[in-house]
N, C-alpha and C. Protein backbone atom coordinates (compact mmCIF):
# COMPACT_ATOMS: atom_id res chain seq x y z
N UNK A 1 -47.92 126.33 115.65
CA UNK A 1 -47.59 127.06 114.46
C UNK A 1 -46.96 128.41 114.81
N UNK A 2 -47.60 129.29 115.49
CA UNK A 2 -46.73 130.54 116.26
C UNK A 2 -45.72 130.17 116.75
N UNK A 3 -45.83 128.67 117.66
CA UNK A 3 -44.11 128.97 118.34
C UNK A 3 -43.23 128.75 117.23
N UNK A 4 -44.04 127.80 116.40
CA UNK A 4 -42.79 127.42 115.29
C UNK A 4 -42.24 128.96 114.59
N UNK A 5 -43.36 129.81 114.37
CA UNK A 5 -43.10 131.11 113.32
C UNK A 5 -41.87 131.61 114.50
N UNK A 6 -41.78 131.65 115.64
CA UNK A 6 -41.06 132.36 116.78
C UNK A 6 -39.79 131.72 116.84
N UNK A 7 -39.99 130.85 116.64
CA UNK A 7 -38.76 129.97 117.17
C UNK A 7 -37.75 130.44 115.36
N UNK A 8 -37.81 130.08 114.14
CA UNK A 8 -37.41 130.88 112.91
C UNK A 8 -37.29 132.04 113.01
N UNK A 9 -37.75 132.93 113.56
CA UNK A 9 -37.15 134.03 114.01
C UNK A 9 -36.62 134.48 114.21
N UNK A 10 -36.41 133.82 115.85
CA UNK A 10 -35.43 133.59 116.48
C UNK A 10 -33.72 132.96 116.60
N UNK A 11 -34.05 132.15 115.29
CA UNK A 11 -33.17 131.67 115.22
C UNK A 11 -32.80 132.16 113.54
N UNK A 12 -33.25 133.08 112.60
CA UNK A 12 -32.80 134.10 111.75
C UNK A 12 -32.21 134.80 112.41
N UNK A 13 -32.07 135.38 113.73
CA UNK A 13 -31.98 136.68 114.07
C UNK A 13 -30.50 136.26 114.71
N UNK A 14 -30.31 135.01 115.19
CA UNK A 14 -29.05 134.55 116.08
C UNK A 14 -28.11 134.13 114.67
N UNK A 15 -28.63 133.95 113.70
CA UNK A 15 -27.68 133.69 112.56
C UNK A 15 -27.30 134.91 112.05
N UNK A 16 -27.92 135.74 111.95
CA UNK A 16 -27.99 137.60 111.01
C UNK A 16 -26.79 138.10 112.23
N UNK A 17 -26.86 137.74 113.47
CA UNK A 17 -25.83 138.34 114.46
C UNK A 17 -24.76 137.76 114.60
N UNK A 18 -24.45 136.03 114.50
CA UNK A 18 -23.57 135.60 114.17
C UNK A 18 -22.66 135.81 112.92
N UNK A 19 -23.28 135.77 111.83
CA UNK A 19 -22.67 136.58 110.35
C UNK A 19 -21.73 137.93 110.61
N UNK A 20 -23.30 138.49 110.86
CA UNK A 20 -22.48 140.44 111.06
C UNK A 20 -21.01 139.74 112.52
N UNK A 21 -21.20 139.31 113.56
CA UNK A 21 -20.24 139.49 114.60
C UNK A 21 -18.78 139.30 113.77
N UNK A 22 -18.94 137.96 112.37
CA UNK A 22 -17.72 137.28 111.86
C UNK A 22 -17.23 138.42 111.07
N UNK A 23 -18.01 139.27 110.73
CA UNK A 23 -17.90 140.15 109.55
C UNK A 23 -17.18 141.47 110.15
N UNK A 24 -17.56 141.62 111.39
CA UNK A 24 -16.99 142.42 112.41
C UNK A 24 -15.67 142.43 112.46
N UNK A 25 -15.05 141.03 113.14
CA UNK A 25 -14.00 140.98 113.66
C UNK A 25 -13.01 140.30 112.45
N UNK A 26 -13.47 140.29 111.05
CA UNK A 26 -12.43 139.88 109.97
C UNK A 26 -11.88 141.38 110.14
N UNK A 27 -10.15 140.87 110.23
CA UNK A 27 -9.02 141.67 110.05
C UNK A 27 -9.44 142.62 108.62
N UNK A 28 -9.58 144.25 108.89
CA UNK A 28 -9.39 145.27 108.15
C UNK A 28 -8.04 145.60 107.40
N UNK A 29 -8.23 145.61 106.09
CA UNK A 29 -6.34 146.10 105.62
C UNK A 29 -6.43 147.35 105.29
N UNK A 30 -6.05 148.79 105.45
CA UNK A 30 -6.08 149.56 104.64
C UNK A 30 -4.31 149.52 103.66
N UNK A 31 -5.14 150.14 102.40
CA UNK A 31 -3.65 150.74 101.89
C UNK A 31 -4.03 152.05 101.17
N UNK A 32 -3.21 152.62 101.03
CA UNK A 32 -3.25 153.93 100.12
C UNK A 32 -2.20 154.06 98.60
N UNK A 33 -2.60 155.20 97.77
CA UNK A 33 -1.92 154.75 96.85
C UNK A 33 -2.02 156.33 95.99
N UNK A 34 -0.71 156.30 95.48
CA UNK A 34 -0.70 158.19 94.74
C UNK A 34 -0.82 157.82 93.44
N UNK A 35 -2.17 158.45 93.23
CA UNK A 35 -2.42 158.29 91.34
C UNK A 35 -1.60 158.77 90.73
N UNK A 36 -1.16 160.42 90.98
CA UNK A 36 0.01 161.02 90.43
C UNK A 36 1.09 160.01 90.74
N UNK A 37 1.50 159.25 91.05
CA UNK A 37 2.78 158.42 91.24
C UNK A 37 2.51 157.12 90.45
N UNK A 38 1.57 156.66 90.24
CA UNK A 38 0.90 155.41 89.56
C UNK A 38 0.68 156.54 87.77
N UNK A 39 0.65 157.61 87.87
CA UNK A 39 0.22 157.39 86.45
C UNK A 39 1.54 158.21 85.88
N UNK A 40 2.50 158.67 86.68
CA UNK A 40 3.79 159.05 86.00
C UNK A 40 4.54 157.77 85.80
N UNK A 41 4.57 156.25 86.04
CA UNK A 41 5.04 155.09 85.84
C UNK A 41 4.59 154.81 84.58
N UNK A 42 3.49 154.76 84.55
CA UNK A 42 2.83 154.14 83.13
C UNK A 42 3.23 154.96 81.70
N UNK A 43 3.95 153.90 81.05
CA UNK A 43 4.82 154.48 79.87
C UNK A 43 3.55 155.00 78.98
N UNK A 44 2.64 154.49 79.00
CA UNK A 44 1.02 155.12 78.30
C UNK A 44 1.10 156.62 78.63
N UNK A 45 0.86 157.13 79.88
CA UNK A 45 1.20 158.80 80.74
C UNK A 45 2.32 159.22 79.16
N UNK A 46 3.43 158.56 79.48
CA UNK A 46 4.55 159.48 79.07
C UNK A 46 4.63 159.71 77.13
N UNK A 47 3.76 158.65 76.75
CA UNK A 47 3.43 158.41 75.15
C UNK A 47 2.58 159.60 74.93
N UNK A 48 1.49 159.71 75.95
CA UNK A 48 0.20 161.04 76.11
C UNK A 48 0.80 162.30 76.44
N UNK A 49 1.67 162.29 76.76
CA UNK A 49 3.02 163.77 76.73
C UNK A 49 3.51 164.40 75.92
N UNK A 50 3.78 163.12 75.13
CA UNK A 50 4.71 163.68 74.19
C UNK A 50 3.77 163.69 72.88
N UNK A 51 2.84 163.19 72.74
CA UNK A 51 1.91 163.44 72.12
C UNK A 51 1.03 165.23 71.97
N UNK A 52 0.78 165.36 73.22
CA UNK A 52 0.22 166.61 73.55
C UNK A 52 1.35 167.70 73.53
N UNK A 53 2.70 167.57 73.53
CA UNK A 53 4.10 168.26 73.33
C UNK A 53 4.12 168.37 71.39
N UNK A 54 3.99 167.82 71.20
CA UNK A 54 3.93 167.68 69.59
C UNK A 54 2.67 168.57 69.24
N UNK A 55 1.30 168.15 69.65
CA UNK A 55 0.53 169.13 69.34
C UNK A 55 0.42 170.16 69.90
N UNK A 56 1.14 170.98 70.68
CA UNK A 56 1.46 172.17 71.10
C UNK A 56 2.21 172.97 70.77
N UNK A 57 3.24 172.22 69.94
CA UNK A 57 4.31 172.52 69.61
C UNK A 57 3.86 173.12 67.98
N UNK A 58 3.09 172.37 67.10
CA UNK A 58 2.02 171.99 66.12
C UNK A 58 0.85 173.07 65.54
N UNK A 59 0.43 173.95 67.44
CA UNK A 59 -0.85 174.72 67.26
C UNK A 59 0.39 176.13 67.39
N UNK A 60 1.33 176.40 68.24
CA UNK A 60 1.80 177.29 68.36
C UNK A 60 2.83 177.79 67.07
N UNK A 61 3.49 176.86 66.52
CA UNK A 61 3.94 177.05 64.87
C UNK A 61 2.82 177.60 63.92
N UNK A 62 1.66 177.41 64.09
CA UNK A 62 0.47 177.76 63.18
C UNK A 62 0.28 178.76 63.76
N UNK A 63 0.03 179.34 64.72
CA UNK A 63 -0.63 180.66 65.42
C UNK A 63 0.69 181.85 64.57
N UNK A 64 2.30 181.34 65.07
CA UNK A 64 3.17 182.13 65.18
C UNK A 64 3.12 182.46 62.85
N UNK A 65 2.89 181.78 62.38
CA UNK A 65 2.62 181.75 60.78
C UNK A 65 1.47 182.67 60.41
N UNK A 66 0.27 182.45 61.15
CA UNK A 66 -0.78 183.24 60.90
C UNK A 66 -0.38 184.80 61.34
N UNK A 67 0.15 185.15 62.41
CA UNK A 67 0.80 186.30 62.95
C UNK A 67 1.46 186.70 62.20
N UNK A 68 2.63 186.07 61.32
CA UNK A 68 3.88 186.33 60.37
C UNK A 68 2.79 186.76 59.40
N UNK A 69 1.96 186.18 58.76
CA UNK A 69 1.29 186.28 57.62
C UNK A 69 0.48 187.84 57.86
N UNK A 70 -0.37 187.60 58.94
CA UNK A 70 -0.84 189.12 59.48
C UNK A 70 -0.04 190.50 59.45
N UNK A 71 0.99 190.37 60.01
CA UNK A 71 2.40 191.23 59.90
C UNK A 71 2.73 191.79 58.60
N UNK A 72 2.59 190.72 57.63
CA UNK A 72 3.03 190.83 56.24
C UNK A 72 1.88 191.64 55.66
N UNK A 73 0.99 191.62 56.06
CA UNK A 73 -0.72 192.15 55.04
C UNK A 73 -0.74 193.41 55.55
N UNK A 74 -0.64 193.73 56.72
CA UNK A 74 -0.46 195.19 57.34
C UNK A 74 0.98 196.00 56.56
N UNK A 75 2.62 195.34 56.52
CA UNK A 75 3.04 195.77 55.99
C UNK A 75 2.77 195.81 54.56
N UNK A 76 2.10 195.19 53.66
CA UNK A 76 1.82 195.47 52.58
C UNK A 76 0.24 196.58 51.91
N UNK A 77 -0.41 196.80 53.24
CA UNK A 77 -1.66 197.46 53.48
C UNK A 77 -0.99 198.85 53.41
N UNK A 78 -0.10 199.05 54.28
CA UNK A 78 0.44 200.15 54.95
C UNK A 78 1.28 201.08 53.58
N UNK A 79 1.73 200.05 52.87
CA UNK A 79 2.57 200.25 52.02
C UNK A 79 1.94 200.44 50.05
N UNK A 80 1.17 200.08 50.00
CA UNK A 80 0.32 199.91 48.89
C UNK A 80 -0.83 201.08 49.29
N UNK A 81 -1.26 201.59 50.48
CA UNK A 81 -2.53 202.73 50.68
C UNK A 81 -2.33 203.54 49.84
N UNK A 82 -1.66 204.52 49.35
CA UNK A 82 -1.10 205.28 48.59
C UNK A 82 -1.94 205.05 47.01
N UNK A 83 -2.11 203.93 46.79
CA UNK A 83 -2.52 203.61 45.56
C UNK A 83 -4.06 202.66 45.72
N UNK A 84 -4.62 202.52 46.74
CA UNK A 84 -5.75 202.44 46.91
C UNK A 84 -6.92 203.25 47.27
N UNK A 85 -8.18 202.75 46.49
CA UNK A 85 -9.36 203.47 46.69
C UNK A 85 -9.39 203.29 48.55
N UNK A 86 -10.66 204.21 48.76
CA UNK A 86 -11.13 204.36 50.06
C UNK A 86 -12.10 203.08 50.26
N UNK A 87 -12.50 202.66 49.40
CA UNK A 87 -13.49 201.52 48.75
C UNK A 87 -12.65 200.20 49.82
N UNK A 88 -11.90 199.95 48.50
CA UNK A 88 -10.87 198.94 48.73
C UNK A 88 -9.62 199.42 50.09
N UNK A 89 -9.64 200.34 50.93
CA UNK A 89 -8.96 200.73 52.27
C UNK A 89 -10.29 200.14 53.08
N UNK A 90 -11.33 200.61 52.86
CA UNK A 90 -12.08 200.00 54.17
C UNK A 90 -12.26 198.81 53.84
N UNK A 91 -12.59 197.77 53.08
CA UNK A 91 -12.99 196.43 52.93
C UNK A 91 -11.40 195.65 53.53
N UNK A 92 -10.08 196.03 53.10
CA UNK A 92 -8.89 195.59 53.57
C UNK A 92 -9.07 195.75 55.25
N UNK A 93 -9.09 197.37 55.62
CA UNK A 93 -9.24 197.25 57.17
C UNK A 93 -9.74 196.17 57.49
N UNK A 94 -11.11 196.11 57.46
CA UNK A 94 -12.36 195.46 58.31
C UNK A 94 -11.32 194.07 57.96
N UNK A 95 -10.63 193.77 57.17
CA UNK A 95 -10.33 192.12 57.10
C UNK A 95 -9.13 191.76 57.69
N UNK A 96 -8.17 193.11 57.69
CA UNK A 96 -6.87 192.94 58.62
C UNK A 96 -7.77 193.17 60.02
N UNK A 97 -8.72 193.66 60.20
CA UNK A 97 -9.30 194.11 61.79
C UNK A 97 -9.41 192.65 62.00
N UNK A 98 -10.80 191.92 61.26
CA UNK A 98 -10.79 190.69 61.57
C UNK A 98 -9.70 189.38 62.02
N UNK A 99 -8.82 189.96 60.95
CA UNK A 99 -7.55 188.78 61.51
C UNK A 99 -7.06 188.96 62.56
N UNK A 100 -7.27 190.13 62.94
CA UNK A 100 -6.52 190.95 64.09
C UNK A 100 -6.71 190.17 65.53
N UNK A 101 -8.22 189.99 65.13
CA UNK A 101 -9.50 189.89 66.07
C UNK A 101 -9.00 188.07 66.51
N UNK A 102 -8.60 187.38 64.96
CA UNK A 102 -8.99 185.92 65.51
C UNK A 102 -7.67 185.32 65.93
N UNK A 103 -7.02 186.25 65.95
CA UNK A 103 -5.51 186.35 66.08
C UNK A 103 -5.17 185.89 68.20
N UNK A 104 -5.96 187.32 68.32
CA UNK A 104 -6.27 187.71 69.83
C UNK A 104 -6.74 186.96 70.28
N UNK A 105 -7.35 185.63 70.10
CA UNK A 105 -7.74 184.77 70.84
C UNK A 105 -7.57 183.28 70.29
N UNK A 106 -6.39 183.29 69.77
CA UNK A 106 -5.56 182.18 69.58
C UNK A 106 -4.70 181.59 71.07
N UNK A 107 -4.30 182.23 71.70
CA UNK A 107 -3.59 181.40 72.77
C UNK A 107 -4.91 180.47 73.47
N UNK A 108 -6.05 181.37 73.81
CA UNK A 108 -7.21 180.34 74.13
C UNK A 108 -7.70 179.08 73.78
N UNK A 109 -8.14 179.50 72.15
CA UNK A 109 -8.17 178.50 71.60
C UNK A 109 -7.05 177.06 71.89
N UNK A 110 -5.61 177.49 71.86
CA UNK A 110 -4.74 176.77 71.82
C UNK A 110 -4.75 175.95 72.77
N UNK A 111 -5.32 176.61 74.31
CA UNK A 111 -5.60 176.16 75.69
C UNK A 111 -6.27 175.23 75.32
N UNK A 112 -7.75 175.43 74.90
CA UNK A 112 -8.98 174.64 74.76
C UNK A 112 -8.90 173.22 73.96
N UNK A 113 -7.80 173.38 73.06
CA UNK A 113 -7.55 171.97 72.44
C UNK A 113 -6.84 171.67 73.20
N UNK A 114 -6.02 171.87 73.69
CA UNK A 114 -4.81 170.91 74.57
C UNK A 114 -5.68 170.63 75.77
N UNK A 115 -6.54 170.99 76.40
CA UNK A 115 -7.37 170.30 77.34
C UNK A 115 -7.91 169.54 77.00
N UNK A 116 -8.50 169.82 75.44
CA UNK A 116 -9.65 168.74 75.40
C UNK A 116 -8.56 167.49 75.06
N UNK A 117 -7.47 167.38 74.35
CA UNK A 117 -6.80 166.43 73.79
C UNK A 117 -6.51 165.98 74.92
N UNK A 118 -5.81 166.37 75.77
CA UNK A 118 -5.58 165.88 77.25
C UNK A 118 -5.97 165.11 77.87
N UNK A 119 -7.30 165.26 78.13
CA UNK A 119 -8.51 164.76 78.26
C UNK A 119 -9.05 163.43 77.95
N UNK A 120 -8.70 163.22 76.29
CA UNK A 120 -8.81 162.17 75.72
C UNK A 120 -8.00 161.22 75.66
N UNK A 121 -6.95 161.38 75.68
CA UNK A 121 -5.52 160.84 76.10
C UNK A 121 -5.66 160.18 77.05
N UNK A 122 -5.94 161.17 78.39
CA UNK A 122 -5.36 160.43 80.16
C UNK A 122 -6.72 159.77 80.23
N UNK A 123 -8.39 159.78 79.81
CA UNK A 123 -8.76 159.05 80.91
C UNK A 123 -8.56 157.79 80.38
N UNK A 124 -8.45 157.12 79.16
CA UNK A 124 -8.25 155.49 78.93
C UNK A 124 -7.17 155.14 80.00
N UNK A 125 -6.06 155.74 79.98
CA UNK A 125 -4.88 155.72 81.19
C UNK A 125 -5.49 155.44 82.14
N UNK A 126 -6.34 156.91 82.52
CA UNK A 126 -6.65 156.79 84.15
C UNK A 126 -7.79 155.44 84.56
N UNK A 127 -8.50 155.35 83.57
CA UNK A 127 -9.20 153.76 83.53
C UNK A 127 -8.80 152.63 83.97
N UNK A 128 -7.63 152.15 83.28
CA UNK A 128 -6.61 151.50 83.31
C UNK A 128 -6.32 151.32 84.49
N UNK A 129 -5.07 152.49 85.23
CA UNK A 129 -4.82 152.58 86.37
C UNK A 129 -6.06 152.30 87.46
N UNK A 130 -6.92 153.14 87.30
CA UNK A 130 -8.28 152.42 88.48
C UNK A 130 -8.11 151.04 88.61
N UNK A 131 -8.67 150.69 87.31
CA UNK A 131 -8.90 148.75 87.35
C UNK A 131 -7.48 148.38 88.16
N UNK A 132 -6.51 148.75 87.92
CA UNK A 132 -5.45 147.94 88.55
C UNK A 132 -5.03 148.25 90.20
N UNK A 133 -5.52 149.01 90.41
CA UNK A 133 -5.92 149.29 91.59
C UNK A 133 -6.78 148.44 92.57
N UNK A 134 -7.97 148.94 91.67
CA UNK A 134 -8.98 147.61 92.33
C UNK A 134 -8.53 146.39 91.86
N UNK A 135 -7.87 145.72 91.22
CA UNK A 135 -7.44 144.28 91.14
C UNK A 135 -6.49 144.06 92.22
N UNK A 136 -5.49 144.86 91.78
CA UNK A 136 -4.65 144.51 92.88
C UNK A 136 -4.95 144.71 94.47
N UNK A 137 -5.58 146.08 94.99
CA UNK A 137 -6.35 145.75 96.42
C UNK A 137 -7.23 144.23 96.18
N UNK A 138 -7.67 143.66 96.01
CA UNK A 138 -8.60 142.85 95.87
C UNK A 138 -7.69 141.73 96.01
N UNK A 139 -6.78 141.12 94.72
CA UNK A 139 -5.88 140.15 94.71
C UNK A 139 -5.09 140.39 95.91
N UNK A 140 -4.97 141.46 97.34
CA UNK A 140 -4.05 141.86 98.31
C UNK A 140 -4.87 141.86 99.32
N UNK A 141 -6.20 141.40 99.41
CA UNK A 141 -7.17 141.65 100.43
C UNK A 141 -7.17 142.78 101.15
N UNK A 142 -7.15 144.11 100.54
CA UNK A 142 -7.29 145.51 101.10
C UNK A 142 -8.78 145.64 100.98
N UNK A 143 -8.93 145.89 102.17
CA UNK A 143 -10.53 146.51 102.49
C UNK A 143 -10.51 147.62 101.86
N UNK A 144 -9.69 148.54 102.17
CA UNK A 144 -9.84 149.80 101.74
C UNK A 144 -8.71 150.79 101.15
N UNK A 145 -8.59 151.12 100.01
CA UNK A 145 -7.53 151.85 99.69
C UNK A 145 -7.97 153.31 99.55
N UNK A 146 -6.76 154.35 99.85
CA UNK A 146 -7.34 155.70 99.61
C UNK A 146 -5.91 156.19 98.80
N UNK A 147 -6.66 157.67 98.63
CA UNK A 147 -5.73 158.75 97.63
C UNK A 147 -5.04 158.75 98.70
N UNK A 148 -3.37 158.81 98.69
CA UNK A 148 -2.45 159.60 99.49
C UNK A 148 -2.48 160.69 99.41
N UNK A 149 -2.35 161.56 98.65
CA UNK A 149 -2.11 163.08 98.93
C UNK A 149 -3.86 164.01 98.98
N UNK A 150 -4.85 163.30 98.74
CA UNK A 150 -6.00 163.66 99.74
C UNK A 150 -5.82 163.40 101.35
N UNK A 151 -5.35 162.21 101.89
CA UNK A 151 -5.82 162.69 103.54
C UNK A 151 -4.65 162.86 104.00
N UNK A 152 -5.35 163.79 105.46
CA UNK A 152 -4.64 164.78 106.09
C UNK A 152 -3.92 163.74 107.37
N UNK A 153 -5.11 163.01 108.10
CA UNK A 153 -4.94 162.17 108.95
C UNK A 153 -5.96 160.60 108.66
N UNK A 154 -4.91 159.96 108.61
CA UNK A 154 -5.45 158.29 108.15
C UNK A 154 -4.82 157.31 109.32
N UNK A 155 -5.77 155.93 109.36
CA UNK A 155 -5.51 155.27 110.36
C UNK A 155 -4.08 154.47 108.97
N UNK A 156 -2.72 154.07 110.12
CA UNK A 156 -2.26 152.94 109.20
C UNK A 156 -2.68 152.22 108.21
N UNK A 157 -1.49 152.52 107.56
CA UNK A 157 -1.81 151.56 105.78
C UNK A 157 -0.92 151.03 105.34
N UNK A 158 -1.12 150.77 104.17
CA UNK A 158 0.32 150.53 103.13
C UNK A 158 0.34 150.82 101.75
N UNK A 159 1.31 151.43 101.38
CA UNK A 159 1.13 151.51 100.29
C UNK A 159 1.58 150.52 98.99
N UNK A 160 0.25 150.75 98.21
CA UNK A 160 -0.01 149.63 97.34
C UNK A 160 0.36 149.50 96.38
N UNK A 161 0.94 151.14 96.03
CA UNK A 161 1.67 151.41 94.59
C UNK A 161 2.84 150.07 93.50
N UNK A 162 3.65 149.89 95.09
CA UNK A 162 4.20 148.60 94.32
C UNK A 162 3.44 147.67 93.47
N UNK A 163 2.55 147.08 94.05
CA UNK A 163 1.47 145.97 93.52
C UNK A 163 0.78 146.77 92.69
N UNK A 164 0.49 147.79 92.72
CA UNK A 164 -0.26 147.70 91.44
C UNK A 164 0.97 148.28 90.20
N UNK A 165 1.92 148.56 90.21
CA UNK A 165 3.26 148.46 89.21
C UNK A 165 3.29 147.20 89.07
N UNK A 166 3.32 146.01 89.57
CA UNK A 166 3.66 144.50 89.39
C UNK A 166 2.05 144.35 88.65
N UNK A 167 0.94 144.55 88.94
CA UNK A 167 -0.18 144.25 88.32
C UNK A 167 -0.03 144.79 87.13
N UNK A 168 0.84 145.86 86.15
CA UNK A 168 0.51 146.31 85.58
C UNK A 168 1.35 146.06 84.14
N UNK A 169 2.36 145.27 85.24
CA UNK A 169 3.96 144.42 84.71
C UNK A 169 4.76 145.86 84.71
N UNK A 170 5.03 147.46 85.35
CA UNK A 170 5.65 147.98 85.18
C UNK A 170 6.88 147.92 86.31
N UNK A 171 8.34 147.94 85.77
CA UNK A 171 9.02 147.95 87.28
C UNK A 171 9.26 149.12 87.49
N UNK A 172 9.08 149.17 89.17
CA UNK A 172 9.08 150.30 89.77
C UNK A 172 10.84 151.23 89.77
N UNK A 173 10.93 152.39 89.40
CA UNK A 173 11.81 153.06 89.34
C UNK A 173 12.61 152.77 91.01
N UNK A 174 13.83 152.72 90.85
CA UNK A 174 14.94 152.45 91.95
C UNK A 174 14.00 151.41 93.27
N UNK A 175 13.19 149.92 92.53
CA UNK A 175 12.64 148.94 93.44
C UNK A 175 13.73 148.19 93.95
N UNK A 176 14.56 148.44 94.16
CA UNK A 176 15.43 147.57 95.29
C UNK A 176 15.06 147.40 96.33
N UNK A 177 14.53 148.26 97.18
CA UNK A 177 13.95 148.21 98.74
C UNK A 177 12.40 147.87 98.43
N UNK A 178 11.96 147.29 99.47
CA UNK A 178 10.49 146.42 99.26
C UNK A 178 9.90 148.02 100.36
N UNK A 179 8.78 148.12 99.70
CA UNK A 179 7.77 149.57 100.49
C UNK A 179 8.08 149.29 102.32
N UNK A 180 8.00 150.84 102.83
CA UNK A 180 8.25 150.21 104.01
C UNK A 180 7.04 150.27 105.09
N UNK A 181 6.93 149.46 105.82
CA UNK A 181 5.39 148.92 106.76
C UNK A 181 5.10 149.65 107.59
N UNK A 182 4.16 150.19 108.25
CA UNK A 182 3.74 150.93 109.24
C UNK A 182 3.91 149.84 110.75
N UNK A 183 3.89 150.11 111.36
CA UNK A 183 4.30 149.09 112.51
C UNK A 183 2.36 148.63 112.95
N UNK A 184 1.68 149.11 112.80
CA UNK A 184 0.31 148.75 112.93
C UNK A 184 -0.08 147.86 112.22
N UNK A 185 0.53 147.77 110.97
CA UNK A 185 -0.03 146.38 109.72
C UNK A 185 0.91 145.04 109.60
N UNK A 186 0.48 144.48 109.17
CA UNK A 186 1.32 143.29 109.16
C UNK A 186 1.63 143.47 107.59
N UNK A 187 2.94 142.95 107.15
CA UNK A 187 3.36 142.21 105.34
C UNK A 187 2.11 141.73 105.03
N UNK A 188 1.82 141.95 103.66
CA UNK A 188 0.83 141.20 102.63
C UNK A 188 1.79 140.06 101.97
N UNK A 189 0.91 138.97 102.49
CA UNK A 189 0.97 137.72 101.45
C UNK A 189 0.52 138.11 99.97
N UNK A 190 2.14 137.92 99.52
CA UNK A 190 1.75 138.21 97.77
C UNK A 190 1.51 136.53 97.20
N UNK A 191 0.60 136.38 95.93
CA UNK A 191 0.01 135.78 95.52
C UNK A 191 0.96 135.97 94.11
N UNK A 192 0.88 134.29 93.94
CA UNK A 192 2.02 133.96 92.89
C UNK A 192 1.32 132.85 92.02
């Protein structure tokens, strides 16, 4: 009964090393891939542009109206004092002060929505783009894909950007030439 427990063991342990050895020596692919280059393709990116161009365009017409309007109450403050109580001069101040006030921190505000809209916009995009990433490494048998313009020094790759434009059905701007290979990797068998 022990030798038997020994001998299963033994022979778990020659299978667990045989596995890992196969797992070892399966061929590694890296590729890399520029999100900024993957998400200026996607006509979605450029819809979320012009979207956020419109509402900028939208918040800054309203700021520049409220200002006009402000302008106008001071010149008419300025111009009407003469015939107002001290009563009705300070209650006007304090309310031109106030506008004054919410005036001065309108470009912020303006910031703060266009981030947040931004925001809401790109990540369904940037979602998107991920998944097709990982599909396409996957459908390309890439072990490993990285950010291009994060590393400094990387072992050979390829870049995957093409495939994931074809995963995404977008064609790649001036694709006449097929990506070009690092002399360390071999062509990927594309899958049809």
């Amino acid at each position: 009964m022990i030798r038997m427990k020994k001998f299963f063991t033994a022979a778990l342990m020659v299978l667990g090393l045989a596995l890992a050895t196969n797992q070892a020596s399966a061929q590694v692919k890296i590729g890399y891939v520029s999100s900024q280059d993957l998400l200026g393709i996607m006509p979605e990116t450029k819809e979320a542009q012009a979207k956020l161009e419109q509402l900028r365009a939208a918040l800054i017409q309203n700021a520049q109206e409220k200002e006009a309007k402000l302008n106008a109450d001071i010149e008419k403050f300025n111009k009407d004092t003469s015939t107002m109580s001290d009563a009705v001069k300070t209650v006007k101040r304090a309310d031109l002060q106030k506008t004054y006030q919410e005036l001065a921190g309108e470009d912020q505000r303006i910031q703060e929505q266009l981030q947040a809209k931004q925001q809401e916009l790109l990540l369904p995009i940037q979602k998107k783009a991920n998944e097709a990433v990982q599909a396409a490494a996957k459908e390309n048998g890439y072990t490993y894909v990285f950010e291009k313009e994060v590393l400094i020094v990387a072992p050979a790759g390829e870049d995957i950007l093409p495939l994931v434009a074809k995963k995404l059905g977008i064609k790649m701007p001036g694709a006449a030439a097929p990506a070009p290979q690092t002399p360390a990797t071999k062509p990927a068998a594309t899958k049809q």
